[in-house]
Protein backbone atom coordinates (compact mmCIF):
# COMPACT_ATOMS: atom_id res chain seq x y z
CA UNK A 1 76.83 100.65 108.38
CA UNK A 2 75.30 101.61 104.92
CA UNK A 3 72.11 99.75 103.03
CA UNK A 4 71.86 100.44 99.65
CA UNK A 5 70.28 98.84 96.86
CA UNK A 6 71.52 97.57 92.85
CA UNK A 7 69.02 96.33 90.56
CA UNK A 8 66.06 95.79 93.53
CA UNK A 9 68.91 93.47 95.91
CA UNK A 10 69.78 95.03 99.04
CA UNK A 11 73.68 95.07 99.98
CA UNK A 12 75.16 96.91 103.08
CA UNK A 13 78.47 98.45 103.31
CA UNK A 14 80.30 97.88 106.55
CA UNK A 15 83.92 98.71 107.87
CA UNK A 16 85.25 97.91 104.43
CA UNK A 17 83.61 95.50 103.44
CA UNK A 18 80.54 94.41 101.36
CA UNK A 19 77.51 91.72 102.11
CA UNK A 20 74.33 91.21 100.86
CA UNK A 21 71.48 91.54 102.96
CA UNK A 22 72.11 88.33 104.92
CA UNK A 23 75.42 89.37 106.32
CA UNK A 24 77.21 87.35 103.53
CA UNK A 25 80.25 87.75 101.29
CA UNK A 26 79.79 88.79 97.99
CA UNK A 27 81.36 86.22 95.22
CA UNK A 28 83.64 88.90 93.55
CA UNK A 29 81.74 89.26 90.39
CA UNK A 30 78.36 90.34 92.28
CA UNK A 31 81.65 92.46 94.41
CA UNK A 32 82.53 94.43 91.18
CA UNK A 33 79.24 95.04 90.33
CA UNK A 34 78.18 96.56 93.27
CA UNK A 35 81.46 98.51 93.77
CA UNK A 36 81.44 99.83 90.14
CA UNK A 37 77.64 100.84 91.32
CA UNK A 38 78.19 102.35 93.62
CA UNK A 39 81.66 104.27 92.07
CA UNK A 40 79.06 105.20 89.20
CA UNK A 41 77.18 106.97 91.99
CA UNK A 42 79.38 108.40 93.85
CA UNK A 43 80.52 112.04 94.51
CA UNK A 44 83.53 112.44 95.22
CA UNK A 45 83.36 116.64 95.84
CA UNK A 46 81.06 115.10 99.09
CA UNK A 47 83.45 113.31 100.31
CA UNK A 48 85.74 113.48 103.52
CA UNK A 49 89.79 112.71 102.61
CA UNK A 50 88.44 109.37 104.78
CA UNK A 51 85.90 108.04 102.14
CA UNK A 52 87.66 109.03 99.41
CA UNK A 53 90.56 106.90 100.50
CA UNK A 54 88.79 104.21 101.30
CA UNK A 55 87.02 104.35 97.62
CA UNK A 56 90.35 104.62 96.11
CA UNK A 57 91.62 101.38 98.36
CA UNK A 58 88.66 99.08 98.07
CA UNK A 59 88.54 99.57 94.21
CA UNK A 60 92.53 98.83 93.90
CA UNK A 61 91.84 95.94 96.00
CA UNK A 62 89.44 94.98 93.96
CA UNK A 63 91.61 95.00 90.46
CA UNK A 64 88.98 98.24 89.52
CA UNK A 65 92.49 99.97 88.56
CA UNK A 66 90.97 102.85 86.39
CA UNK A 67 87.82 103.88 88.98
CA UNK A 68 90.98 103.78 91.64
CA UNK A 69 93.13 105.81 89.56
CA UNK A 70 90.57 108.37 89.05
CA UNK A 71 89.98 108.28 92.66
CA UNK A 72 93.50 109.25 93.84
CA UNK A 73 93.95 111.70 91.16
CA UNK A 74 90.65 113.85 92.67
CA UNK A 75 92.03 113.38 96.23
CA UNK A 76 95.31 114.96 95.03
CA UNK A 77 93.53 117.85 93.13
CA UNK A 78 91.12 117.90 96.44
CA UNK A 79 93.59 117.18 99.43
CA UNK A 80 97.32 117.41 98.12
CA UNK A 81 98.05 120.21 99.70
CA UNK A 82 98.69 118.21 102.99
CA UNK A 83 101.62 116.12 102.69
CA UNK A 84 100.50 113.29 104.66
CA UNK A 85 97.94 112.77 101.59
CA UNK A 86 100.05 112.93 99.19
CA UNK A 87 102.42 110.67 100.78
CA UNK A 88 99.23 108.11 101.44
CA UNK A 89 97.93 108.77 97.58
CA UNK A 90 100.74 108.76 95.52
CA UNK A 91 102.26 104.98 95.92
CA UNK A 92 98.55 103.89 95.28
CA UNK A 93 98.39 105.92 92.41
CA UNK A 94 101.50 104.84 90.85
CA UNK A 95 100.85 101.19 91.34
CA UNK A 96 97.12 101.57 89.34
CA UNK A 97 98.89 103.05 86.23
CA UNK A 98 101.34 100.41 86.58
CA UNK A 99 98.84 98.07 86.63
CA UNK A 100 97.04 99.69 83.55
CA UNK A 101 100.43 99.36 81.59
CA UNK A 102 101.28 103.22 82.09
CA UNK A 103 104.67 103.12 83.91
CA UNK A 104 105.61 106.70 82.09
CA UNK A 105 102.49 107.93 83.83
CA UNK A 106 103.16 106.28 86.88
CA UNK A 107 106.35 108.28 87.22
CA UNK A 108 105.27 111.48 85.22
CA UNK A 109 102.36 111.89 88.02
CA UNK A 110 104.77 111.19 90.95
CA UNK A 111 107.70 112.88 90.31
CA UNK A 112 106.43 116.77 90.79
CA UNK A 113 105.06 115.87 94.11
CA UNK A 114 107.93 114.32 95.29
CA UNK A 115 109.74 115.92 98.12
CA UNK A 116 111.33 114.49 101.72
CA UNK A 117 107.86 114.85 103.46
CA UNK A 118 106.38 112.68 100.97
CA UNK A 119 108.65 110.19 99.95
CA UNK A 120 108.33 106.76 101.62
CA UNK A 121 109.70 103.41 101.12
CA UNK A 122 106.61 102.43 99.15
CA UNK A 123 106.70 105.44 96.60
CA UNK A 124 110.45 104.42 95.92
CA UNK A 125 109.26 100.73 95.54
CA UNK A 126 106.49 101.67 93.08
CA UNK A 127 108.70 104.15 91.25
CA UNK A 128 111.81 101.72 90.63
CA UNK A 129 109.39 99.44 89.48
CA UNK A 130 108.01 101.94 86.85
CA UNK A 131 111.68 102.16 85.56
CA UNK A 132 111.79 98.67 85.25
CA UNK A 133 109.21 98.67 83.09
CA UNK A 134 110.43 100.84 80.77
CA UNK A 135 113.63 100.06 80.88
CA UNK A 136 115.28 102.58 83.16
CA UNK A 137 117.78 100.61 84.69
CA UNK A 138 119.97 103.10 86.51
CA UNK A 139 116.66 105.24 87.47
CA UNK A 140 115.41 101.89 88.68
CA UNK A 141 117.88 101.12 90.51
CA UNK A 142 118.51 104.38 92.11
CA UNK A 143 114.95 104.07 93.15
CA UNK A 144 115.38 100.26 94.77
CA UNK A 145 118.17 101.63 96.69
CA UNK A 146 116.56 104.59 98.35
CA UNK A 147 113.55 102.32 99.04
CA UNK A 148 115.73 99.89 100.48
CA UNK A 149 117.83 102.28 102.83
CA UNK A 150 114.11 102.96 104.39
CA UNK A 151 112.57 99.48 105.26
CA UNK A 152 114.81 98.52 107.96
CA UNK A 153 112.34 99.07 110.57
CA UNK A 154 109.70 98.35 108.72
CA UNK A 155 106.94 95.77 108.03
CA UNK A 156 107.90 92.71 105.84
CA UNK A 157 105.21 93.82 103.37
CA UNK A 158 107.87 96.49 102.32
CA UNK A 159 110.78 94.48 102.36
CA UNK A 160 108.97 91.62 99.99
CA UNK A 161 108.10 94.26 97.74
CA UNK A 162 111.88 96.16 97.35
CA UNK A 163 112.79 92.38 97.56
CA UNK A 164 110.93 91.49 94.46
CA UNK A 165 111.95 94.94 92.37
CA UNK A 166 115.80 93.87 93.01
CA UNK A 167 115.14 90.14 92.24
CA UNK A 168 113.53 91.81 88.82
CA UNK A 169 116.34 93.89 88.18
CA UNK A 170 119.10 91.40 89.19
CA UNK A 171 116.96 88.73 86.04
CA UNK A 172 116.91 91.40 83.81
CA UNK A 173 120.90 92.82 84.37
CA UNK A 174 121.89 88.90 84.49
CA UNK A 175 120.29 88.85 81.01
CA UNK A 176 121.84 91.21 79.59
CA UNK A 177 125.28 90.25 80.46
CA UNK A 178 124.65 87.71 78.42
């Protein structure tokens, strides 16, 4: 548990989560705030692989897209050397360019650190759906496909997601044929 302070109010940082200093939710404005504090404070050469994904995963959560994204781009300059990073980073950093209307970024940061020990259902997902958004339909679907051949035994959470990249390109191909 962390106490910390913004603008004289006292908030503590606990397992994920923030509360003021009456063990409440924040309303997510007062949330941003103190998040984009504390980003604005933060030192990210300190931190463990640990924090740093947390940062990166509480400010995505939070729609704080560009702190995120600058986030996982230090942990993959810090920590991608080890696979299993890169594997956790990369589908979180796709999705935050995404969201910031970058889909060629999304894919031009991916793509060189793709390889079988860190590809995963979720990069695929996030990466098909970059090629949807520019308009890459065979890429895209190339993408969907290996994505799909790898959620079988998987969580639902995957399988909505692939789901909702093939309903996309299934709207888009249907309206094109006519």
């Amino acid at each position: 548990m962390e106490r910390f302070e913004v603008e004289g109010k006292t908030y503590i940082y606990h397992n994920g989560n923030y509360f003021d200093e009456s063990y409440c939710k924040l309303c997510n404005a007062e949330l941003r705030k103190v998040i984009q504090y504390r980003n604005n404070h933060a030192n990210y050469e300190d931190m463990t692989y640990d924090e740093l994904l947390d940062t990166i995963k509480i400010h995505k959560d939070n729609e704080i897209y560009v702190i995120a994204k600058s986030a996982a781009e230090f942990c993959l300059r810090k920590f991608g050397d080890d696979d299993s990073v890169v594997k956790t980073i990369l589908p979180i950093l796709s999705s935050c360019y995404r969201k910031l209307n970058q889909p060629n970024e999304a894919i031009g940061r991916t793509l060189p650190y793709m390889n079988p020990s860190t590809s995963s259902p979720a990069l695929f997902t996030s990466l098909a759906a970059a090629y949807c958004d520019i308009g890459d339909y065979v890429n895209a679907k190339r993408y969907a496909g290996r994505a799909y051949a790898r959620v079988a035994t998987l969580p639902n959470e995957y399988k909505i997601e692939i789901s909702n990249v093939y309903a996309r390109l299934r709207a888009i191909l249907d309206d094109e044929k006519k």
